[in-house]
N, C-alpha and C. Protein backbone atom coordinates (compact mmCIF):
# COMPACT_ATOMS: atom_id res chain seq x y z
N UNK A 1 80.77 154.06 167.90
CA UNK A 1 80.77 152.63 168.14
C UNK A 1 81.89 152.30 169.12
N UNK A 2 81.46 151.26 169.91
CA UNK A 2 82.30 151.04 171.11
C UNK A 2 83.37 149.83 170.79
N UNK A 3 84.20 150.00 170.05
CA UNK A 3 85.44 148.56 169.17
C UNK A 3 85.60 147.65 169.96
N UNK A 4 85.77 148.29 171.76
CA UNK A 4 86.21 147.23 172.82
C UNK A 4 85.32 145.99 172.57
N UNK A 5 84.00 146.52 172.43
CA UNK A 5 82.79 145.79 172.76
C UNK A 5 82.56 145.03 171.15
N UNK A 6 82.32 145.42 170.11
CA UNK A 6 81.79 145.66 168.90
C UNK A 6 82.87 144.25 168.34
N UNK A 7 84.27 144.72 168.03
CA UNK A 7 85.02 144.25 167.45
C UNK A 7 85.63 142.50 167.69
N UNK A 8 85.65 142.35 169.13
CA UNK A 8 86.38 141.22 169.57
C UNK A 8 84.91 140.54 169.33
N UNK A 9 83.57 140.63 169.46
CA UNK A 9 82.68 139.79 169.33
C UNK A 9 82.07 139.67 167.55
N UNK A 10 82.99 140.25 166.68
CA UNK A 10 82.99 140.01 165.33
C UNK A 10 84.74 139.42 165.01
N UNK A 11 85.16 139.00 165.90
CA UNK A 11 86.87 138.21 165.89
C UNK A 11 87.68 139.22 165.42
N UNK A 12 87.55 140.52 165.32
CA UNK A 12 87.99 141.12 164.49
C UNK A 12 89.52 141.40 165.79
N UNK A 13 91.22 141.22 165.36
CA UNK A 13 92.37 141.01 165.91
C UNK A 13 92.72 142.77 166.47
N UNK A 14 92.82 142.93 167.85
CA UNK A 14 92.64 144.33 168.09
C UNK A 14 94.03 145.11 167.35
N UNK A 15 94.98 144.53 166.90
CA UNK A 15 96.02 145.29 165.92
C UNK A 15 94.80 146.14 164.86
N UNK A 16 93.91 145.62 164.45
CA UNK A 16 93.21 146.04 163.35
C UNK A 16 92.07 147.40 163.60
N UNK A 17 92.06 147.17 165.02
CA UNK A 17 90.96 148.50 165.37
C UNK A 17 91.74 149.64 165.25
N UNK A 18 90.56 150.21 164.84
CA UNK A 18 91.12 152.27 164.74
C UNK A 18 91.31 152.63 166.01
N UNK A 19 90.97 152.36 167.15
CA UNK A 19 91.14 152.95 168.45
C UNK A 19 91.78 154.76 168.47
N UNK A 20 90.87 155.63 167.67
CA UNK A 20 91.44 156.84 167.61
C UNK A 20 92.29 157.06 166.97
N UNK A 21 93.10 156.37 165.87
CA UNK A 21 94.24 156.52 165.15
C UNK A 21 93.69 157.26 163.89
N UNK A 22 94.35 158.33 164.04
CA UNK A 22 94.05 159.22 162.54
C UNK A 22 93.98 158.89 161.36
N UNK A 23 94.17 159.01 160.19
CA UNK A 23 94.18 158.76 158.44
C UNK A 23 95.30 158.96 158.98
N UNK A 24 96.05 157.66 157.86
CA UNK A 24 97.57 158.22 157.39
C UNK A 24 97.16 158.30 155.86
N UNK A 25 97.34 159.78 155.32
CA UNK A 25 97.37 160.28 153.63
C UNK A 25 99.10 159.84 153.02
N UNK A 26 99.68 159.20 154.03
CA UNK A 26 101.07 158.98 153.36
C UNK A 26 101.32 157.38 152.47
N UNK A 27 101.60 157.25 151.30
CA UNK A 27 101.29 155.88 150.96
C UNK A 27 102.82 155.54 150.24
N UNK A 28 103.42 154.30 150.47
CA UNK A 28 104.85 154.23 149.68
C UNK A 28 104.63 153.94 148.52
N UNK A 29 105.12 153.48 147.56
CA UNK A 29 105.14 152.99 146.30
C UNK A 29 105.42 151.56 146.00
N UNK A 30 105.69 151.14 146.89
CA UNK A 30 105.69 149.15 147.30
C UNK A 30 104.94 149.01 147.94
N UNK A 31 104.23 149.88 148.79
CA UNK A 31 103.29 149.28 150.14
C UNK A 31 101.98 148.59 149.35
N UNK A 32 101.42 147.41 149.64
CA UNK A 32 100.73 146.53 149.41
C UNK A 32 99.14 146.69 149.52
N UNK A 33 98.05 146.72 148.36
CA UNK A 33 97.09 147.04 148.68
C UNK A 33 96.20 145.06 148.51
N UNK A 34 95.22 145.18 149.22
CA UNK A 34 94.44 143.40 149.68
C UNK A 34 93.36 144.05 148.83
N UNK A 35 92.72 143.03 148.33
CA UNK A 35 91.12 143.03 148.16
C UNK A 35 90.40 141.91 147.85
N UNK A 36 89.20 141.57 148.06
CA UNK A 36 88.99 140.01 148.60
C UNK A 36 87.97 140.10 147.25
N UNK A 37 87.58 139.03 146.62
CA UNK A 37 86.65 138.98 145.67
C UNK A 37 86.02 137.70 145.90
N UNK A 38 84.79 138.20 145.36
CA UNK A 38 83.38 136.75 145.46
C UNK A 38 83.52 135.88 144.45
N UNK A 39 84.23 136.12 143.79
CA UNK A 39 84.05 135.07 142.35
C UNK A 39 85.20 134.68 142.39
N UNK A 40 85.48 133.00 141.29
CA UNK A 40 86.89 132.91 141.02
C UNK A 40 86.94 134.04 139.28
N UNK A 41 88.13 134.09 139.12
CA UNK A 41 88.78 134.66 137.80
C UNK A 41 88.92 133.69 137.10
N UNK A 42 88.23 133.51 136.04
CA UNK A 42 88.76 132.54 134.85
C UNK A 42 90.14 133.18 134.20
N UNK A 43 90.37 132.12 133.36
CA UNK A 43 91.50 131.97 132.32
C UNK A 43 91.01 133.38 131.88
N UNK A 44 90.74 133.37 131.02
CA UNK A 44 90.35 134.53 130.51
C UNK A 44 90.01 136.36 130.66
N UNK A 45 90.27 136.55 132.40
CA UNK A 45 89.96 137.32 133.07
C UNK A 45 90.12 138.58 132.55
N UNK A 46 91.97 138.74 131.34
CA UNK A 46 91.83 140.28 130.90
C UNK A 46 91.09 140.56 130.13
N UNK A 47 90.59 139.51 129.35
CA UNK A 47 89.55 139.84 128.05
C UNK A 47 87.90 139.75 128.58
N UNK A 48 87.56 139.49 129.83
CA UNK A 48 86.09 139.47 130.03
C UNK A 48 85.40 140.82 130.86
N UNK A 49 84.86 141.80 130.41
CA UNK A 49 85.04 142.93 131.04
C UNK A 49 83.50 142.47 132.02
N UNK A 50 82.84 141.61 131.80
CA UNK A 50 81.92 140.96 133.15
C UNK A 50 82.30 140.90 134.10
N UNK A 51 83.76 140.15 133.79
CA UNK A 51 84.73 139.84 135.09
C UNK A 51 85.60 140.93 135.84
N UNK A 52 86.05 141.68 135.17
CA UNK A 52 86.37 143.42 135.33
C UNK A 52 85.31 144.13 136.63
N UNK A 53 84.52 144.19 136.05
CA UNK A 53 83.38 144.84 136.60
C UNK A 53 83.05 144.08 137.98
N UNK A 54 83.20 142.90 138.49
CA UNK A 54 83.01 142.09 139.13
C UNK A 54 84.10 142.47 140.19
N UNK A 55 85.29 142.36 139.87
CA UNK A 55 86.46 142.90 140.08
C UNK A 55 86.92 144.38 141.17
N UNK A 56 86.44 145.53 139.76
CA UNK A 56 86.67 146.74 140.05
C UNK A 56 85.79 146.84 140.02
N UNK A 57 84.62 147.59 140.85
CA UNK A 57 83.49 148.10 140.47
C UNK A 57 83.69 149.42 140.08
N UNK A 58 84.72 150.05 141.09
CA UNK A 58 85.07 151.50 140.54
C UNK A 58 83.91 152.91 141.23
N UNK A 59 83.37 152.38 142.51
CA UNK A 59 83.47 152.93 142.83
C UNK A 59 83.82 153.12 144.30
N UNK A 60 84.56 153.81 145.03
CA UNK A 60 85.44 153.54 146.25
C UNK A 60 84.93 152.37 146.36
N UNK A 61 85.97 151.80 145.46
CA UNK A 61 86.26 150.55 146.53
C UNK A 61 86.97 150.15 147.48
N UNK A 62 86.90 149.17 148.15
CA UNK A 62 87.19 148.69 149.88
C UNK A 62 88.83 147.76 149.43
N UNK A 63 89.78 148.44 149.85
CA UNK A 63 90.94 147.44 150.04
C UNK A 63 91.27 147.76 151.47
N UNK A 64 92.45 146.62 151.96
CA UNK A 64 93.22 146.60 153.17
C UNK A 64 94.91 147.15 152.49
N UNK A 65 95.24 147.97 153.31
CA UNK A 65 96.85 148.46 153.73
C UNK A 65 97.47 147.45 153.81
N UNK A 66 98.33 147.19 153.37
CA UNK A 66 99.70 146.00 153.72
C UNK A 66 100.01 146.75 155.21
N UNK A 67 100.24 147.89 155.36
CA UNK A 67 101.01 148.60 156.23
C UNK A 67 100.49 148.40 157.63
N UNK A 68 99.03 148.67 157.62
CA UNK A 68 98.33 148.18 159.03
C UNK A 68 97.55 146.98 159.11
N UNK A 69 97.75 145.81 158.18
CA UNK A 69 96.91 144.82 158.28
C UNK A 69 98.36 143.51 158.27
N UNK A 70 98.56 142.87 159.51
CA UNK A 70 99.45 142.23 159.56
C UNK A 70 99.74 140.78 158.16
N UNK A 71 98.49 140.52 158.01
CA UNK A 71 98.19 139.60 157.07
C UNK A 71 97.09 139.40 156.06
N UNK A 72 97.72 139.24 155.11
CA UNK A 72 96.86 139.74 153.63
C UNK A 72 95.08 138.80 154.00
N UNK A 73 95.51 138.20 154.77
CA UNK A 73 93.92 137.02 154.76
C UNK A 73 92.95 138.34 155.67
N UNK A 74 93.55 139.42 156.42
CA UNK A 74 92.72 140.13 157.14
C UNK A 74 91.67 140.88 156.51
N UNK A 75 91.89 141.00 154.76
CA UNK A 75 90.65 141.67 154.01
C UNK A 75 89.61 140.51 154.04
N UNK A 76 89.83 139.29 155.02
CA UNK A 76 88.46 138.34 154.57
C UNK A 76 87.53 138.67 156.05
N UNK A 77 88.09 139.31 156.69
CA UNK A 77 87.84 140.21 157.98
C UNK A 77 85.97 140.32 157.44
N UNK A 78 84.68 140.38 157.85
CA UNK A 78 83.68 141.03 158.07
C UNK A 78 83.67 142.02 159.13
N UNK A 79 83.45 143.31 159.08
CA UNK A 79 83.51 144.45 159.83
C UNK A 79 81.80 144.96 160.37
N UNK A 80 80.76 143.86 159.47
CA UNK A 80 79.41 144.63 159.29
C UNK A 80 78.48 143.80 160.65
N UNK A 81 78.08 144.36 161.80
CA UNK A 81 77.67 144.11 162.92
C UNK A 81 76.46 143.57 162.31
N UNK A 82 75.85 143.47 161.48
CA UNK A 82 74.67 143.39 161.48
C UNK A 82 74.33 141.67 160.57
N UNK A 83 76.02 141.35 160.02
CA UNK A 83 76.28 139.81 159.62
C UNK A 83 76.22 138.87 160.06
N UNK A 84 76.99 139.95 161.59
CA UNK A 84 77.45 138.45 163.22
C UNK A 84 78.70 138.15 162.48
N UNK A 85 79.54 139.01 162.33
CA UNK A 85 80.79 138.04 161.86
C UNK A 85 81.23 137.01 161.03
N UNK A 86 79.86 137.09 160.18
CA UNK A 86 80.07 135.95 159.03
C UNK A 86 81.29 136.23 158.41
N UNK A 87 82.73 135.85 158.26
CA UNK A 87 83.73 136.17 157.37
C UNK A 87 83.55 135.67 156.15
N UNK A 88 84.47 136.26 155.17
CA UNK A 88 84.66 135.77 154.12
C UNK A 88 85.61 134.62 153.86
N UNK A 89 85.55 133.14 154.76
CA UNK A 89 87.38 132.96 154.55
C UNK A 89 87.36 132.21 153.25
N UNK A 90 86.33 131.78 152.33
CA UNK A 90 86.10 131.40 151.03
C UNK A 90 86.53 132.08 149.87
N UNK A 91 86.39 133.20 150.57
CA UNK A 91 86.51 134.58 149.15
C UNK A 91 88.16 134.46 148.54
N UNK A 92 88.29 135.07 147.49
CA UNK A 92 89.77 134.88 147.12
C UNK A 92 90.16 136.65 147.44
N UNK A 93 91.42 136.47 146.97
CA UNK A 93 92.50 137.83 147.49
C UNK A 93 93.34 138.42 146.27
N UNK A 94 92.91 139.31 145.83
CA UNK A 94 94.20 139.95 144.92
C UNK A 94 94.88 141.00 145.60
N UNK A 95 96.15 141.64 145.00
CA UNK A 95 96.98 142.01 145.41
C UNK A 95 97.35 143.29 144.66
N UNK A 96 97.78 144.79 144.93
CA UNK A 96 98.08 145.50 143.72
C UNK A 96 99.26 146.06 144.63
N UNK A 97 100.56 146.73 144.42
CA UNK A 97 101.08 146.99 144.70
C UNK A 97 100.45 148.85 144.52
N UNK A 98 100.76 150.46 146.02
CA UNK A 98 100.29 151.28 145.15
C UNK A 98 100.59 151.67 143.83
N UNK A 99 102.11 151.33 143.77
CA UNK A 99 102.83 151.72 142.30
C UNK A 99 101.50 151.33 140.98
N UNK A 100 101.73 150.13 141.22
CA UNK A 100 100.79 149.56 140.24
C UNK A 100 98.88 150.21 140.30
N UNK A 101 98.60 150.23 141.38
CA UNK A 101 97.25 150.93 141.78
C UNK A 101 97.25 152.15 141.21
N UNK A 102 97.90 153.11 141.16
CA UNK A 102 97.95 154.50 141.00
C UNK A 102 97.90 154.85 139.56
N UNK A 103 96.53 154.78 138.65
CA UNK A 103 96.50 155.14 137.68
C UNK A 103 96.63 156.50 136.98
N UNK A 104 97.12 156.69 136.02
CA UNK A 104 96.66 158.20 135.82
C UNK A 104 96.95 158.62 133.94
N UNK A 105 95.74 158.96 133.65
CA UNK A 105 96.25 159.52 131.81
C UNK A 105 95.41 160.05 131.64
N UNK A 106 95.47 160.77 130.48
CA UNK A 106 94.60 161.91 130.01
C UNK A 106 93.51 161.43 129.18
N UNK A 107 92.11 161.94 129.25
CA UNK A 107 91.23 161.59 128.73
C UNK A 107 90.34 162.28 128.28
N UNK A 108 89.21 162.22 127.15
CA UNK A 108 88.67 163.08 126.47
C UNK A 108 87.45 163.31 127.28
N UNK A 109 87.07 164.53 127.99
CA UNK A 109 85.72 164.34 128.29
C UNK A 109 85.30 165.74 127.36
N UNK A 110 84.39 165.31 126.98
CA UNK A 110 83.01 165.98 125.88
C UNK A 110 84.13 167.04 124.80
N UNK A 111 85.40 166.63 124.56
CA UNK A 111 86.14 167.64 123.45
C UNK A 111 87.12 168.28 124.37
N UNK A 112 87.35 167.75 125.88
CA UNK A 112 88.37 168.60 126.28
C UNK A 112 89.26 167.31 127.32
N UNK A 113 90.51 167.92 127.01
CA UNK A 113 91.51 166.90 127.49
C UNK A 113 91.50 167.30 128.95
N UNK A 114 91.08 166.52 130.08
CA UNK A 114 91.56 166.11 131.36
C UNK A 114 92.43 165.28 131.96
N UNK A 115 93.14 165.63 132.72
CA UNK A 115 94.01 164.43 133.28
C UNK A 115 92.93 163.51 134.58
N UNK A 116 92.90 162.62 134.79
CA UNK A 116 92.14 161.77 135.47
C UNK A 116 93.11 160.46 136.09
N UNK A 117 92.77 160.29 137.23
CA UNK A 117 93.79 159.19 138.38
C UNK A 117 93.00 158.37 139.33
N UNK A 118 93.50 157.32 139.75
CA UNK A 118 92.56 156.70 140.80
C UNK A 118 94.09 156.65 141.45
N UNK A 119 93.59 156.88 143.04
CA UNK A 119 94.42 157.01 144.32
C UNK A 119 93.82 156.09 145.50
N UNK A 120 94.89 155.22 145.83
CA UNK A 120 94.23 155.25 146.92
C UNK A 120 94.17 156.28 148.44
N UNK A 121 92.87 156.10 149.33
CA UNK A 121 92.97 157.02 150.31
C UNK A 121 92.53 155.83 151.47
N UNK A 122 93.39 156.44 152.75
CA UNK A 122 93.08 155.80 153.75
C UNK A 122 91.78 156.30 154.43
N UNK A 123 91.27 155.31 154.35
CA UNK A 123 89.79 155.73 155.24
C UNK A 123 89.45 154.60 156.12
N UNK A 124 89.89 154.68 157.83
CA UNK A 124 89.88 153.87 158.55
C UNK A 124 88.17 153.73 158.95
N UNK A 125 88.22 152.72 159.14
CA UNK A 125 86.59 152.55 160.30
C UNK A 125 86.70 151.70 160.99
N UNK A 126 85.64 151.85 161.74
CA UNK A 126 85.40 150.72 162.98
C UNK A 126 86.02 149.13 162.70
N UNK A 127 87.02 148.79 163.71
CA UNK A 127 87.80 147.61 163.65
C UNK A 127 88.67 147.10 162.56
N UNK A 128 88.58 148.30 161.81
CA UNK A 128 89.50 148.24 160.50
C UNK A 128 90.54 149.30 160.35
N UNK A 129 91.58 149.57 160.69
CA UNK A 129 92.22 150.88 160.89
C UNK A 129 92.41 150.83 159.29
N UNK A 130 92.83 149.38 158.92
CA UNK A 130 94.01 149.71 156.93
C UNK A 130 92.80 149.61 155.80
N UNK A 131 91.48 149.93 156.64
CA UNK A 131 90.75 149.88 155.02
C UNK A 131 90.67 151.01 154.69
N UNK A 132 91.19 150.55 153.27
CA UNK A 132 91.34 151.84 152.16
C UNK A 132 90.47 151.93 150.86
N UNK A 133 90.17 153.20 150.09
CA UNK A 133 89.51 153.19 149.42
C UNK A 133 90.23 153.51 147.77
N UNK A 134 89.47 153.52 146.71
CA UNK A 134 90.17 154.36 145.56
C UNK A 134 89.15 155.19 145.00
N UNK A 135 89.89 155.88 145.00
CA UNK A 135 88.97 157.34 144.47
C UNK A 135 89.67 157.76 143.33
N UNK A 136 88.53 158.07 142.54
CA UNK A 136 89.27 158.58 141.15
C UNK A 136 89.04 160.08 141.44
N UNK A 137 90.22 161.12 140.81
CA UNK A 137 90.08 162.29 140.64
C UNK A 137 90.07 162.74 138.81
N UNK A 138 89.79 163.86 138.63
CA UNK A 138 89.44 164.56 137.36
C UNK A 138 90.28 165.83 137.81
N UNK A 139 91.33 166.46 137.08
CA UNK A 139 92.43 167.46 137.14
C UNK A 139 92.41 167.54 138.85
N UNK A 140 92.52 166.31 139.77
CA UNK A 140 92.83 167.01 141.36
C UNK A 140 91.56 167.08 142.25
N UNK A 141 90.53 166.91 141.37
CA UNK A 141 88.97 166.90 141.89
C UNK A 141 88.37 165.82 142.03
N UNK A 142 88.22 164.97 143.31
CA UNK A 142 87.48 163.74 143.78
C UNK A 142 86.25 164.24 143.05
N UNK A 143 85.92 163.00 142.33
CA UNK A 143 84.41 162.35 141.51
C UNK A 143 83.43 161.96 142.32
N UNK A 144 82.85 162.32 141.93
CA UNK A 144 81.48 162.02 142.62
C UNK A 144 81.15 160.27 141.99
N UNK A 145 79.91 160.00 142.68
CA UNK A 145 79.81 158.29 141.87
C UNK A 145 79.66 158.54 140.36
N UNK A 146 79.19 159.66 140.01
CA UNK A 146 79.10 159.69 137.97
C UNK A 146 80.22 159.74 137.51
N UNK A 147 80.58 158.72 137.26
CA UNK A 147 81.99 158.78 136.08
C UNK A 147 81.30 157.94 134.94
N UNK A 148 82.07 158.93 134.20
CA UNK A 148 82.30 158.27 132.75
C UNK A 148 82.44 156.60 132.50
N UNK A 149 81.47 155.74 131.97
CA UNK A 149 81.52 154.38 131.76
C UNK A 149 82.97 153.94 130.97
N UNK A 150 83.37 154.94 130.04
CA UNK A 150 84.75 154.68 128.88
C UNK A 150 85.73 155.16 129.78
N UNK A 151 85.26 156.35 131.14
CA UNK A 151 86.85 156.16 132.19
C UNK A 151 87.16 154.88 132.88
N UNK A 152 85.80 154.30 133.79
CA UNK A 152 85.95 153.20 134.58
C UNK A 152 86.31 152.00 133.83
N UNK A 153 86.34 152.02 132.43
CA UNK A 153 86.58 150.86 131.74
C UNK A 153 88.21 151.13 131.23
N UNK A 154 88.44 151.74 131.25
CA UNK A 154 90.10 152.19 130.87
C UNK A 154 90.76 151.56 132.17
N UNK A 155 89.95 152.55 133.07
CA UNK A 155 91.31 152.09 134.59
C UNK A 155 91.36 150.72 134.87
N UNK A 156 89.99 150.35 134.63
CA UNK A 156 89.84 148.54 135.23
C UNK A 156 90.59 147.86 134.22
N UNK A 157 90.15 147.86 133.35
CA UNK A 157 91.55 147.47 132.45
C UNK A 157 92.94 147.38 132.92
N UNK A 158 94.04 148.71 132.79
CA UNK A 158 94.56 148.56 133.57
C UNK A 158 95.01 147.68 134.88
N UNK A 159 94.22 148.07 135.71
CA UNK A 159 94.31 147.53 137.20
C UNK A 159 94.15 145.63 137.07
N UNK A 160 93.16 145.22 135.76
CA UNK A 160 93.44 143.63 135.55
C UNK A 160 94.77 143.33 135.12
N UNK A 161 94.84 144.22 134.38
CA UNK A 161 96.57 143.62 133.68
C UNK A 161 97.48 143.46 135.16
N UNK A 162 97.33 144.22 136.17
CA UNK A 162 98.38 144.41 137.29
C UNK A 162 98.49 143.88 138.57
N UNK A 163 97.08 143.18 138.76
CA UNK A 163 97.04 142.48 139.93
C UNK A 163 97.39 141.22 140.02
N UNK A 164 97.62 140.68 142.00
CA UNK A 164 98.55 139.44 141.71
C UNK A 164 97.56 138.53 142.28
N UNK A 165 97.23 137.47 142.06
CA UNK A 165 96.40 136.09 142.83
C UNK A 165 96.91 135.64 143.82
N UNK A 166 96.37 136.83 145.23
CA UNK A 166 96.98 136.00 146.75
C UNK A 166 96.40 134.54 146.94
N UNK A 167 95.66 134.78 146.76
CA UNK A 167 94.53 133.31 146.93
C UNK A 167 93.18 133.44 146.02
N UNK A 168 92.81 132.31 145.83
CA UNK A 168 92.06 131.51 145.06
C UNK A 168 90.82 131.51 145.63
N UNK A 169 89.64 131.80 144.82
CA UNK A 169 88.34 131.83 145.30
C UNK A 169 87.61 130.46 145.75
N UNK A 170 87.45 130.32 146.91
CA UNK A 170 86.95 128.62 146.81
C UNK A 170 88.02 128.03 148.15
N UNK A 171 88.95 128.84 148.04
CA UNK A 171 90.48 127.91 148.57
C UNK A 171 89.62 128.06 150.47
N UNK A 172 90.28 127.42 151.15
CA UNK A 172 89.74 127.89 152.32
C UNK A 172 90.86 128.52 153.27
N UNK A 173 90.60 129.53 153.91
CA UNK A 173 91.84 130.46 154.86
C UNK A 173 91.74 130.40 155.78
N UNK A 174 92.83 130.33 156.74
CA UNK A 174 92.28 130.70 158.09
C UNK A 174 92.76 131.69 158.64
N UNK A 175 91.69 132.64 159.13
CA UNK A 175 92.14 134.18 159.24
C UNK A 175 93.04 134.36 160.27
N UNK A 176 93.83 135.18 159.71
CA UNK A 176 95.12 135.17 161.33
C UNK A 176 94.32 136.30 162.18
């Protein structure tokens, strides 16, 4: 895909294109992970695992880098040519720090104790250099999409207790 062409006619801010820039696998422990959601969060958000699921889906999911995305509103970015640039600037924004992102405990699968983690990994694409993904591993071994329903419900758990409300679903943004 040609970004010169592709990207500026989806508004997308050329700080944000991959223009050949490699994966960075290096992640700090403050550095800031974005992720934009369709729904608002009720009151109730740690106790509704509807809303969880809504949330985390759990599987690679799509966040933005604090590190290469100048401003948290850039996960309302549309990247998909085939939208026309419809953005999200309606959508709301949570926030995880990696510290906080980086799950990891031991868990029973079928009578045997595994250790199991969700990481995030940088996986740049077209006009998006900081979108990142989370991938859960099993002892060091990226998962395939079959995970365990009682793993993905542990981590999301988790990951509700820890995230922060950049913005409000509904609120309106204007994308820098």
């Amino acid at each position: 895909m040609d970004e010169t062409a592709i990207c500026p006619t989806l508004g997308i801010p050329e700080h944000l294109w991959t223009s050949g820039r490699p994966e960075d696998p290096d992640f700090q422990l403050n550095e800031v992970l974005y992720r934009r959601i369709k729904k608002p969060l009720p009151e109730n958000f740690l106790e509704n695992d509807e809303v969880g699921i809504e949330v985390f889906e759990i599987k690679d999911d799509s966040y933005n880098r604090s590190k290469y995305c100048v401003d948290k509103s850039h996960v309302l970015f549309n990247t998909c040519v085939d939208d026309n640039g419809a953005h999200f600037s309606t959508w709301g924004i949570i926030s995880l720090s990696v510290e906080d992102f980086c799950v990891s405990s031991p868990f029973d699968l079928n009578g045997m104790e595994v250790i199991c983690e969700l990481k995030p990994i940088h996986v740049p694409i077209a006009c998006n250099y900081s979108h990142t993904e989370g991938w859960f591993f099993r002892d060091g071994v990226k998962l395939s999409n079959k995970k365990p329903r009682s793993m993905k419900t542990l981590f999301r758990r988790e990951l509700l207790k820890r995230l922060k409300i950049e913005k409000s679903f509904g609120d309106e943004s204007i994308l820098v």
